[in-house]
Each structure stands twice: as structure tokens, then as C-alpha cells.
C-alpha atoms as a PDB file:
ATOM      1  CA  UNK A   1     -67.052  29.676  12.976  1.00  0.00           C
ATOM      2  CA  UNK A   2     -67.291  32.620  15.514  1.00  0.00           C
ATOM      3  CA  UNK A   3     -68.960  35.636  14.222  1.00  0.00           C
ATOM      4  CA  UNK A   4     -68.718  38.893  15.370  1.00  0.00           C
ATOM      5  CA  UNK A   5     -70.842  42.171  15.725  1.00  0.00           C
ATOM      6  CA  UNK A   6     -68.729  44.774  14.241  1.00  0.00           C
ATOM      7  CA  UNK A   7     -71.296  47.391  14.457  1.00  0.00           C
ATOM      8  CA  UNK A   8     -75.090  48.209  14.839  1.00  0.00           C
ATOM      9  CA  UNK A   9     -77.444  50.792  13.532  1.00  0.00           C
ATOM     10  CA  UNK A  10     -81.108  50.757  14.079  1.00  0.00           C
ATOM     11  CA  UNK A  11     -84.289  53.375  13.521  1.00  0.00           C
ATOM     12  CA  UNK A  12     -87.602  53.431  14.774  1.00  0.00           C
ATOM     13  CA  UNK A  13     -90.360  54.555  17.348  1.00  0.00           C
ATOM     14  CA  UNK A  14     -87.784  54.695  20.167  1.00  0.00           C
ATOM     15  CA  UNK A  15     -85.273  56.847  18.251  1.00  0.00           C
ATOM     16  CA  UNK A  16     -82.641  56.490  15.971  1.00  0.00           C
ATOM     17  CA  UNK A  17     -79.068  54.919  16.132  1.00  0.00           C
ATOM     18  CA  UNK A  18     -77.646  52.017  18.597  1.00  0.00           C
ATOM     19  CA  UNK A  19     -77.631  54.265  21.570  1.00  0.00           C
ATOM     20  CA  UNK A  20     -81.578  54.613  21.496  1.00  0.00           C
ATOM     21  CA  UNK A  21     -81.913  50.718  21.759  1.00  0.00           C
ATOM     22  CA  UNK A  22     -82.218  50.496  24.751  1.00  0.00           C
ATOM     23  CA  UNK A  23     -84.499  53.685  25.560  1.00  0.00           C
ATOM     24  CA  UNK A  24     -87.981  53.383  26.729  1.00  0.00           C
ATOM     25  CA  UNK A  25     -89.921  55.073  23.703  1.00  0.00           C
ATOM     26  CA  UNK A  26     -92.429  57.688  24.802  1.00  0.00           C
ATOM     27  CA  UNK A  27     -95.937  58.062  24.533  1.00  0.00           C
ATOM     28  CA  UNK A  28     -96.616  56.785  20.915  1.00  0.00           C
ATOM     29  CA  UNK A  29     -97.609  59.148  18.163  1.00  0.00           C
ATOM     30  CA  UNK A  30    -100.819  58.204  16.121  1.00  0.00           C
ATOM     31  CA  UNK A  31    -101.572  57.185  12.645  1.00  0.00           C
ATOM     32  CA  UNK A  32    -104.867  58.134  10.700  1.00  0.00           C
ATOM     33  CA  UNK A  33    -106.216  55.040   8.979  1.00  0.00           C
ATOM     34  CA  UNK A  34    -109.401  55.037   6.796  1.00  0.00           C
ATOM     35  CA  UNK A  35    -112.869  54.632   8.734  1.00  0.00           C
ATOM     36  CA  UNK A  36    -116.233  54.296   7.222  1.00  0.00           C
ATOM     37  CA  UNK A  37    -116.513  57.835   5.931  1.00  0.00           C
ATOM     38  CA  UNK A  38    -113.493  59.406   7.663  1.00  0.00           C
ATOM     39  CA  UNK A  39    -110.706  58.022   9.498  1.00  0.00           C
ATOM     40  CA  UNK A  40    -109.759  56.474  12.687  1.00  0.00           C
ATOM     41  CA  UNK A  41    -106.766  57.652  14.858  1.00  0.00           C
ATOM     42  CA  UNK A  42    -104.624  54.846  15.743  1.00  0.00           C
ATOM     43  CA  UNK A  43    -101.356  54.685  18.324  1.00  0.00           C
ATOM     44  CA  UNK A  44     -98.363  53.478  16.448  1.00  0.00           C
ATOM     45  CA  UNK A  45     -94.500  54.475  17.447  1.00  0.00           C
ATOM     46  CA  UNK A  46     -93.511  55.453  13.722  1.00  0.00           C
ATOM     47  CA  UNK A  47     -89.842  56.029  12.726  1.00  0.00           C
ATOM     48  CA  UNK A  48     -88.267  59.372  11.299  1.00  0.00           C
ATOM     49  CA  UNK A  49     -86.437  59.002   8.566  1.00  0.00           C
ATOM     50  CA  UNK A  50     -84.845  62.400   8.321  1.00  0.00           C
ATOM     51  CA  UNK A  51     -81.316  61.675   9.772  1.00  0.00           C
ATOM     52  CA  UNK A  52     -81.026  59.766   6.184  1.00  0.00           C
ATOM     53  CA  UNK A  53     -79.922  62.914   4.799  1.00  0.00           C
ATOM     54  CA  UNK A  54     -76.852  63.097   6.644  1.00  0.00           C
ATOM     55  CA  UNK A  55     -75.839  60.119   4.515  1.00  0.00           C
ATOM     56  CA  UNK A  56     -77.708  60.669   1.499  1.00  0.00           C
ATOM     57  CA  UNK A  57     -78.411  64.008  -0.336  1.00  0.00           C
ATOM     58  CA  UNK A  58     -82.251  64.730   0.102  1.00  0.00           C
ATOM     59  CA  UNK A  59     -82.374  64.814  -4.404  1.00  0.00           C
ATOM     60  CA  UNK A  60     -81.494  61.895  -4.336  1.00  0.00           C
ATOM     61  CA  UNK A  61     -84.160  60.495  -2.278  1.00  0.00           C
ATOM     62  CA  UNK A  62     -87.219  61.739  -4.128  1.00  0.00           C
ATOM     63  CA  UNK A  63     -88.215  58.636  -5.532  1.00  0.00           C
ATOM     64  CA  UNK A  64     -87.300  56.351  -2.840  1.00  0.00           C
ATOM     65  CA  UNK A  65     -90.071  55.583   0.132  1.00  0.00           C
ATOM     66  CA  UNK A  66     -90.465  55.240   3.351  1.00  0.00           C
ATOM     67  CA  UNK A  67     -90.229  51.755   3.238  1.00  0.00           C
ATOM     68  CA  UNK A  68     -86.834  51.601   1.539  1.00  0.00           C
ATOM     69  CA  UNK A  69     -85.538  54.875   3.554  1.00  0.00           C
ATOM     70  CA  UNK A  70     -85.821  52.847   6.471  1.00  0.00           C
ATOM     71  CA  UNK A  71     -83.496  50.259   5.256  1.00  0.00           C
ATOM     72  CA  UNK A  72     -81.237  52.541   4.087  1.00  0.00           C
ATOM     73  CA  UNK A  73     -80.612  54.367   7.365  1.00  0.00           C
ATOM     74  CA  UNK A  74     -80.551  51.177   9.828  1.00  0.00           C
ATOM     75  CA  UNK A  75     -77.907  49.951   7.039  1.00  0.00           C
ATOM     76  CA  UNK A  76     -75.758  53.544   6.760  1.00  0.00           C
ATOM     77  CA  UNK A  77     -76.071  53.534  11.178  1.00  0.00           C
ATOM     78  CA  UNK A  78     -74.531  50.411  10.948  1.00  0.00           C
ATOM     79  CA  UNK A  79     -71.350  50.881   8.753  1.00  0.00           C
ATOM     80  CA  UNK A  80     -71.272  54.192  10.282  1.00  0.00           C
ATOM     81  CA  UNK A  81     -71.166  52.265  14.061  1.00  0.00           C
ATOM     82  CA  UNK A  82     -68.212  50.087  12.963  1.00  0.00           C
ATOM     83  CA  UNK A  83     -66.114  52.494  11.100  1.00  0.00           C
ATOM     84  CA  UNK A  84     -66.318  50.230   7.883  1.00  0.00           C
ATOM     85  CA  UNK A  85     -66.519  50.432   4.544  1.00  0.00           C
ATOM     86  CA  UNK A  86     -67.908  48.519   1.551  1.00  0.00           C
ATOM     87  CA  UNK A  87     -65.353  46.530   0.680  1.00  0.00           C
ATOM     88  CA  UNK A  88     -65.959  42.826   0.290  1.00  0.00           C
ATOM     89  CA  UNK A  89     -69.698  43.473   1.899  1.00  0.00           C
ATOM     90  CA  UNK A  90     -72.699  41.323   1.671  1.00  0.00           C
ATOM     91  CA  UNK A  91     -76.139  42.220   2.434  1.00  0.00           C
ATOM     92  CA  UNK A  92     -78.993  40.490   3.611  1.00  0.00           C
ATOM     93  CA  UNK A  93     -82.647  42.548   4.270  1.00  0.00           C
ATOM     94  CA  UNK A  94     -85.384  40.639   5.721  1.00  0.00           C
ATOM     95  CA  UNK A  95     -88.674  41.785   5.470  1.00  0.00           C
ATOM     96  CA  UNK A  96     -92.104  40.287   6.826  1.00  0.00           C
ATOM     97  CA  UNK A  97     -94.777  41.947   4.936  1.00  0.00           C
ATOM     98  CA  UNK A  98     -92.632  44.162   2.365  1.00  0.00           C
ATOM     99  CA  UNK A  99     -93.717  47.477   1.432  1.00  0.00           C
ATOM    100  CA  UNK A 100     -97.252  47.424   1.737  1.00  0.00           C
ATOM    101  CA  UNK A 101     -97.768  51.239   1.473  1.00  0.00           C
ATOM    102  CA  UNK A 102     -96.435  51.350  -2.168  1.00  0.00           C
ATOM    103  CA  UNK A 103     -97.849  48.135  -3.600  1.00  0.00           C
ATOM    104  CA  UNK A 104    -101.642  48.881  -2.445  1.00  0.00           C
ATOM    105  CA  UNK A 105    -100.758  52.562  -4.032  1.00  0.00           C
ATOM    106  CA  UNK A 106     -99.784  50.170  -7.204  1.00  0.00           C
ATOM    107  CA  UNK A 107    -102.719  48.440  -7.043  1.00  0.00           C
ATOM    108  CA  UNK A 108    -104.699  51.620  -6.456  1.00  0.00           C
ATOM    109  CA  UNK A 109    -102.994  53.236  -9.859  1.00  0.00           C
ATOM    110  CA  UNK A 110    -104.153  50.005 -11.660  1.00  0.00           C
ATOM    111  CA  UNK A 111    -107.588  50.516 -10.447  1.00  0.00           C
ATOM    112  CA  UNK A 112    -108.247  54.125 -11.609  1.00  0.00           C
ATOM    113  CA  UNK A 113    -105.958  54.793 -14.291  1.00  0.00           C
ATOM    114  CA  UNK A 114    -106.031  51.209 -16.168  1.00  0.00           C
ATOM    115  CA  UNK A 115    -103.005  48.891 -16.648  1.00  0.00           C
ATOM    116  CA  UNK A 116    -101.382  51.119 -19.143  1.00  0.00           C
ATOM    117  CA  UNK A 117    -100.802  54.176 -16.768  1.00  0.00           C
ATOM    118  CA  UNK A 118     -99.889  52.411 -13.595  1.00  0.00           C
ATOM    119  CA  UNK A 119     -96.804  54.176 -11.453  1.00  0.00           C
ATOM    120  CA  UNK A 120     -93.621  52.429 -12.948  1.00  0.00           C
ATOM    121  CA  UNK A 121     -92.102  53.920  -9.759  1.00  0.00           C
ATOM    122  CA  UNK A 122     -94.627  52.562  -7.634  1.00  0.00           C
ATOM    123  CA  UNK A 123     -94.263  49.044  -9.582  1.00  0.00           C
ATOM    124  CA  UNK A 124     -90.303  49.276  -8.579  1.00  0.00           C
ATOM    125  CA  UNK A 125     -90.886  50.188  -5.649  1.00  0.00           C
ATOM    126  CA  UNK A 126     -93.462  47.362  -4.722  1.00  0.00           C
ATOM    127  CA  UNK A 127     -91.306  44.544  -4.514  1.00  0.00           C
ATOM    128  CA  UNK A 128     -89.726  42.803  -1.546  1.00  0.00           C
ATOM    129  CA  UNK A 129     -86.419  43.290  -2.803  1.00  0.00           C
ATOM    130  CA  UNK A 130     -86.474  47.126  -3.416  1.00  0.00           C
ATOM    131  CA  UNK A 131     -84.789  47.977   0.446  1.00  0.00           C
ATOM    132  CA  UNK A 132     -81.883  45.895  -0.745  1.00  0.00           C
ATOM    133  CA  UNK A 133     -81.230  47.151  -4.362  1.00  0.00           C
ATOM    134  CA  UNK A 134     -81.220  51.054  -2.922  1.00  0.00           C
ATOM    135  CA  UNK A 135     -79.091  49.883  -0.280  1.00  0.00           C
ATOM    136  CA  UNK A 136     -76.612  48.059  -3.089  1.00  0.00           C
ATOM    137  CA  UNK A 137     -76.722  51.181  -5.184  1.00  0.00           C
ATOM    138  CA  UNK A 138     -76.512  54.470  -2.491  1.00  0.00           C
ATOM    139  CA  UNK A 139     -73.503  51.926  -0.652  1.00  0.00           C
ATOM    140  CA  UNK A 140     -71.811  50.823  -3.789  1.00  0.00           C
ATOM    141  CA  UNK A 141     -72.009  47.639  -2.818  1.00  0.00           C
ATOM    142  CA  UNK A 142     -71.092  44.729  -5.462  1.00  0.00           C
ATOM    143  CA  UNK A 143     -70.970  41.560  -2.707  1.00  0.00           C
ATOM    144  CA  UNK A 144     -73.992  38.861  -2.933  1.00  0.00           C
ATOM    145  CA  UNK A 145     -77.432  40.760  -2.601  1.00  0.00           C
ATOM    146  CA  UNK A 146     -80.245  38.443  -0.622  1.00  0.00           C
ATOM    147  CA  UNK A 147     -83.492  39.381   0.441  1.00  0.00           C
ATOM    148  CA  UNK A 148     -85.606  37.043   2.225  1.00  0.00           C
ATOM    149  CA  UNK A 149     -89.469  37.124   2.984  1.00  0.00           C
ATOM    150  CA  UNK A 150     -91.169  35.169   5.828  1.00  0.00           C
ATOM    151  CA  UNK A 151     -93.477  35.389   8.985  1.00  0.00           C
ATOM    152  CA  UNK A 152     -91.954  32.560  10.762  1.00  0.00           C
ATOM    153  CA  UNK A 153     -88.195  32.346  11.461  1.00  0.00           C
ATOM    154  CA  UNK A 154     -87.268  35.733   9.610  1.00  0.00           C
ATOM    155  CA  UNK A 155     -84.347  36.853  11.264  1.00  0.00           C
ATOM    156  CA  UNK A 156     -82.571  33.285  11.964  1.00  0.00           C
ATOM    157  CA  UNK A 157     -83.222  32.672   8.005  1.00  0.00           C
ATOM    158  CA  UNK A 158     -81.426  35.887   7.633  1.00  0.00           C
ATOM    159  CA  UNK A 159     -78.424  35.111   9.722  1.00  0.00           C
ATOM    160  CA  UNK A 160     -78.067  31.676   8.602  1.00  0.00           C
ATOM    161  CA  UNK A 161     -77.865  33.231   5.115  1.00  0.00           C
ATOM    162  CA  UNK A 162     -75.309  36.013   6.427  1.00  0.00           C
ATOM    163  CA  UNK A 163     -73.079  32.829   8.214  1.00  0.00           C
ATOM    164  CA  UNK A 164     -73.042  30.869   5.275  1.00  0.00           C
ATOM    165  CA  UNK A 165     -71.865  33.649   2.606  1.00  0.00           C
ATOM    166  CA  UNK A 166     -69.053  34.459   5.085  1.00  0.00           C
ATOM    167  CA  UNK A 167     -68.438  30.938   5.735  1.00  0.00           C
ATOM    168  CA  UNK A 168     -67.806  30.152   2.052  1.00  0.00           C
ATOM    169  CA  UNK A 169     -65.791  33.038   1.859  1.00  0.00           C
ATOM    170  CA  UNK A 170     -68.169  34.720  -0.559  1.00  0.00           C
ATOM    171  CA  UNK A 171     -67.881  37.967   1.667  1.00  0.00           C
ATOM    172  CA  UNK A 172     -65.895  39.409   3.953  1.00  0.00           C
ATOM    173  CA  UNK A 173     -68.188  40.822   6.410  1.00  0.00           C
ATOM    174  CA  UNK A 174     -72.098  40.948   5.640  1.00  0.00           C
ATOM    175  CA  UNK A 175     -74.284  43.324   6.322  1.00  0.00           C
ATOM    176  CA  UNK A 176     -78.019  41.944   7.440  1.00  0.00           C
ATOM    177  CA  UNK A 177     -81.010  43.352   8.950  1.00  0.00           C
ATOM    178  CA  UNK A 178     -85.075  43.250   8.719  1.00  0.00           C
ATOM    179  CA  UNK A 179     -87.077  46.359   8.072  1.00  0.00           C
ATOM    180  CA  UNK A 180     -91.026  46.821   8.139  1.00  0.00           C
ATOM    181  CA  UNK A 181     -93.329  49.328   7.731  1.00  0.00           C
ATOM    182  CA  UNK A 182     -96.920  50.378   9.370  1.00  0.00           C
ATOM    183  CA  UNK A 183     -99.047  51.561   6.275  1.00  0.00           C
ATOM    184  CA  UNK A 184    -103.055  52.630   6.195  1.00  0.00           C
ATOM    185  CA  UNK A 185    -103.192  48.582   5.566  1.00  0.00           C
ATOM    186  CA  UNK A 186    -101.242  47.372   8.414  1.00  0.00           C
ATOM    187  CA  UNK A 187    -103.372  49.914  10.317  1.00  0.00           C
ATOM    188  CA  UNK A 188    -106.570  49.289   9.040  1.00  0.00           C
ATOM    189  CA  UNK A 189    -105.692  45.651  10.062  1.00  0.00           C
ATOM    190  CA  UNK A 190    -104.358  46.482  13.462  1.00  0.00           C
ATOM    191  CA  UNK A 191    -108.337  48.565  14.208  1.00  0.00           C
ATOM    192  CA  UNK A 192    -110.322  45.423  12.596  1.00  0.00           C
ATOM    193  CA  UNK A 193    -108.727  43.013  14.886  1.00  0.00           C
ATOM    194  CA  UNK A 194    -109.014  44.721  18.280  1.00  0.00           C
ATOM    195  CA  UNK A 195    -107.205  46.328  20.722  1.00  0.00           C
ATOM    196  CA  UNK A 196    -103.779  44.888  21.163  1.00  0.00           C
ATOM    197  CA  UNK A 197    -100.019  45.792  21.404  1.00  0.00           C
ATOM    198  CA  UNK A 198     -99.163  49.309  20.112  1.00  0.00           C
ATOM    199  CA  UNK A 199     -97.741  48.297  16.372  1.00  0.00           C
ATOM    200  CA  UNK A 200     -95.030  50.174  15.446  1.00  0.00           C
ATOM    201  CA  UNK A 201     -92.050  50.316  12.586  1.00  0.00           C
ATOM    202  CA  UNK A 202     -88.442  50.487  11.633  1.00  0.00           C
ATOM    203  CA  UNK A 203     -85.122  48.668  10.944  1.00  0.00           C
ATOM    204  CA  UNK A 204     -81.738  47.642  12.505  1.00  0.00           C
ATOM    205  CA  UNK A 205     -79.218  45.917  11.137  1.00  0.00           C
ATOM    206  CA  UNK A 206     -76.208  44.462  12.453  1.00  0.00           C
ATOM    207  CA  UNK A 207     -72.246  44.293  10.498  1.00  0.00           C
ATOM    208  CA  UNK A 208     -70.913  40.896  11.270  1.00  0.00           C
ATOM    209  CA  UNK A 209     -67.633  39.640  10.328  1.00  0.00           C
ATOM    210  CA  UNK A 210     -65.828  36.139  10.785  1.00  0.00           C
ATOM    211  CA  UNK A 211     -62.689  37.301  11.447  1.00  0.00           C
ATOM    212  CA  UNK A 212     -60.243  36.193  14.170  1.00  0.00           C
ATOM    213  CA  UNK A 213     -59.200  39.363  15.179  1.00  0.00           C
ATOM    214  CA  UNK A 214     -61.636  41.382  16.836  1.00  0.00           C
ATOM    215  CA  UNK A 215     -61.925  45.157  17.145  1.00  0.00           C
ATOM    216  CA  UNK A 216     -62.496  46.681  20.271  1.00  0.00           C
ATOM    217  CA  UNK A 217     -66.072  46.527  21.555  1.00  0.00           C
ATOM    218  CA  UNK A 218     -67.093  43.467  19.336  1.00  0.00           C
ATOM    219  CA  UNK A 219     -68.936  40.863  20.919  1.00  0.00           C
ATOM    220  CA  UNK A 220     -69.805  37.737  19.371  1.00  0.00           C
ATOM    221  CA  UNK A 221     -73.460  36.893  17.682  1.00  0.00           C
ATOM    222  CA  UNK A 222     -73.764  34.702  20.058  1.00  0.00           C
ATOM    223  CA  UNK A 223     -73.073  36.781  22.771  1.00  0.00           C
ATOM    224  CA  UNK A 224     -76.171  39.045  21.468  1.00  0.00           C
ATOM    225  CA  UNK A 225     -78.407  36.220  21.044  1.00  0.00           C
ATOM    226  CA  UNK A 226     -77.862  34.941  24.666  1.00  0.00           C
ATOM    227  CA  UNK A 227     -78.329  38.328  26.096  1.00  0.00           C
ATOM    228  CA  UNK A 228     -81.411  39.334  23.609  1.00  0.00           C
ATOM    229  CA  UNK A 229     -84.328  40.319  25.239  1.00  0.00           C
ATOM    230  CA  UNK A 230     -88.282  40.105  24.221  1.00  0.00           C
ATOM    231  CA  UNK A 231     -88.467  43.627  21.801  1.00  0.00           C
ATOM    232  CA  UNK A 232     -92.146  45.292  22.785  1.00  0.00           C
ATOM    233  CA  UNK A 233     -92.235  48.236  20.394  1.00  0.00           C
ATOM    234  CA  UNK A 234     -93.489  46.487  17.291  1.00  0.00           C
ATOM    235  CA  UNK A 235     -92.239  45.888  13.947  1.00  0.00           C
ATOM    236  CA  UNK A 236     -93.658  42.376  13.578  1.00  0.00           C
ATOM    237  CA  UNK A 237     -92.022  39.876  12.467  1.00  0.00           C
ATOM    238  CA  UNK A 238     -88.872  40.924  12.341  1.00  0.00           C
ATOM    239  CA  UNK A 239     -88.505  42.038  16.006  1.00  0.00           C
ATOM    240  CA  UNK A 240     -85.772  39.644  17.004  1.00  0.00           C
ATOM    241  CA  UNK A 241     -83.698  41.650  14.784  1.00  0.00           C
ATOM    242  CA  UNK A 242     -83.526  44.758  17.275  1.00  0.00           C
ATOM    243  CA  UNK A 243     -83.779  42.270  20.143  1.00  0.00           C
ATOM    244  CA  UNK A 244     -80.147  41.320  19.113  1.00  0.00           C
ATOM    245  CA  UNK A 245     -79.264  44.366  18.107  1.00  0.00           C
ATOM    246  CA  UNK A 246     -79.889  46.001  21.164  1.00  0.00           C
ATOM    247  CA  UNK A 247     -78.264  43.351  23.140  1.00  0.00           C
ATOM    248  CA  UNK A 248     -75.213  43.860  21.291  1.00  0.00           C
ATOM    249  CA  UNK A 249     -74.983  47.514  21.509  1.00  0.00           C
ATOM    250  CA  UNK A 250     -75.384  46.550  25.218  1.00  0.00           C
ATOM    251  CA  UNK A 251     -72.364  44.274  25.260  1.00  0.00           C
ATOM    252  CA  UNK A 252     -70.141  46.238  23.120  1.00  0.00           C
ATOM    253  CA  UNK A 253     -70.587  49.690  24.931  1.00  0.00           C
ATOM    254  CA  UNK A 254     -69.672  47.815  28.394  1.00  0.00           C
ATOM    255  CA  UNK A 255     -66.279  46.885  26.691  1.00  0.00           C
ATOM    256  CA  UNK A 256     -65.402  50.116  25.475  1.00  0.00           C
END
């Protein structure tokens, strides 16, 4: 079955949208982590998230975090890229560590206020799956709805799930990406184990289709996998994700 990159949308340290892929980030901002008695400035190329509100009103977003607003712009970018709609559209979010900012503020609520007045909207907004249900919601989207957690093998899990719902016909084109986040944890992590890599966040997600007749500046997934290149700006694990997202938004803007 030949699958096809209809479209790509992506956010992070290096900018927002396809056309950013493939841009050398700049100097990295930094990220205040807690440090003994104070805190400890840390690089980190962070995303920004306001461009959402050209898609979504900015009301509507109150209750929705970082984590999730993430996923939602990479997945808007991408529709937005092909020109589609939601019709007959799965999704598929892969995440590596989930939204670590808002469950240690969950945990954090359960510690000083007792079990009976933790956050209920930083319970919902704690699980893995939270990216994927604002995603369903904001898009209108009624296809299958998968979300899939791992450190190894987190992006080909994801596309093999995205081949096989369009394989058993189950959508008509499927929209899958990976998304993480760098919290005080993942920063408080990054300073305990040394200097390394410049950590970083974001999201890109690809619209791929199975149908025979291609639209003009579609390459194939396997076109993008061939041509994907190592992805140095962070968001572990799910880097291979804007490796092949930037390798299609390579292909398909030579075509055009």
C-alpha cells in the first residue's frame, strides 16, 4: 500500500510551520529550573504557541496547556498545509514522556491541598491522551482516536498504527504526529545529568493518505523516510517525527 504525505505542519524551537523545518534555529532561549534555594538557567529551544490563535479563539484555550497547545497547532499546520478537511480523518499522537508539567502540578495539588481539592483540570489534563482528545474536539474529528506512549520505537509504532487504520479502510486519511514538552522536570533532569545536547520541545505531524491519486507536491512516506535526516534540536523521543517531516516538506516543495 503506498502512502502519501498530503501535508505537514510542525512547531518548535526552530519556528513554526513546514517552511521552518529546515531552518537552523538560533541561539537557544533559556529555561529557569529549580536550584537549591533559587534556580538554575538552562538553554532549551522552547516552542511558541501563539500562532494557535489563528485557528483557535484565545477563550477557548484557557484551560488547555502548553502541552496539548502544541499538539493542537502541529495538527491545525498540517490540515492547513494540505488544504484538507476532517472528513473521514484519523488521528494518531505519540508522546514520549506526556505532559509532565501538568501531572507534577497534579501531584503538587495532592500534596498541599489533600486528595479532596486536587485540580480536576490538572487531573484531565495529566494524561497521555489529553493532546489527542483536544485535537478530536477543536477539529471535530469523529475517525479512530489512538495515542501511543513509548521511549523506544515511538514514531514507527505511530505510523504502523496510521498504515493499518487506512489499510483496513477504517479512515480515509490519518492524521499522526508526536509532541513533547520541556517542563521544570525535564529540566531539572537535563542539569542533574550533565552537560549535553541543548533539549528542546514541540510537535509535527504529518496528513497521510492511501490514495492512488496524488495531489500535487505529495511525496510518498517512503520517500520522507529515505531522505530523513538525524533531527538535532531536541524533543526526545519523538524526534524522528520532524526528521520525516522535514524531509517531506523538502520533497514536496521541490515538486511544486
Amino acid at each position: 500500500m503506498k502512502v502519501t504525505v498530503q501535508g505537514v505542519g510542525a512547531v518548535g524551537g526552530f519556528g513554526c510551520g513546514a517552511g521552518s523545518l529546515d531552518l537552523a534555529p538560533g541561539a537557544p532561549g533559556t529555561f529557569d529550573v529549580p536550584w537549591g534555594d533559587g534556580t538554575r538557567a538552562i538553554p532549551a529551544y522552547l516552542a511558541d504557541t501563539e500562532p494557535l490563535e489563528r485557528f483557535v479563539p484565545r477563550r477557548a484555550l484557557r484551560r488547555v496547556d502548553r502541552f496539548s497547545r502544541m499538539a493542537l497547532l502541529g495538527a491545525y499546520l498540517a490540515l492547513e498545509d494540505a488544504g484538507a478537511g476532517t472528513e473521514g480523518l484519523g488521528l494518531v499522537v505519540a508522546s514520549g514522556f506526556g505532559p509532565t508539567a501538568t501531572t507534577f502540578s497534579l501531584i503538587d495539588s495532592m500534596i498541599q491541598d489533600g486528595d479532596a481539592c486536587t485540580s480536576p483540570i490538572h487531573f484531565a489534563g495529566s494524561l497521555h491522551n489529553t493532546p489527542a482528545a483536544h485535537i478530536g474536539i477543536f477539529m471535530g474529528i469523529t475517525g479512530p482516536c489512538l495515542t501511543i506512549s513509548l521511549f523506544e520505537g515511538l514514531v514507527p509504532s505511530a505510523l504502523a498504527a496510521a498504515r493499518l487504520l487506512l489499510a483496513e479502510g477504517r479512515a480515509r486519511r490519518v492524521l499522526v504526529g508526536a509532541v513533547d514538552e520541556f517542563s521544570e522536570l525535564m529540566g531539572y533532569l537535563w542539569a542533574r545529568n550533565g552537560p549535553g545536547p541543548v533539549a528542546g520541545e514541540g510537535a509535527a505531524f504529518l496528513l497521510l493518505s492511501a490514495r492512488e491519486e496524488d495531489g500535487p507536491g505529495c511525496c510518498t512516506l517512503e520517500e520522507a523516510q529515505a531522505a530523513a535526516r538525524p533531527w538535532p534540536w531536541g524533543a526526545q523521543p519523538g524526534s524522528e517525527a520532524f526528521a520525516l517531516a522535514a524531509a517531506a516538506a523538502r520533497i514536496r516543495s521541490s515538486r511544486r
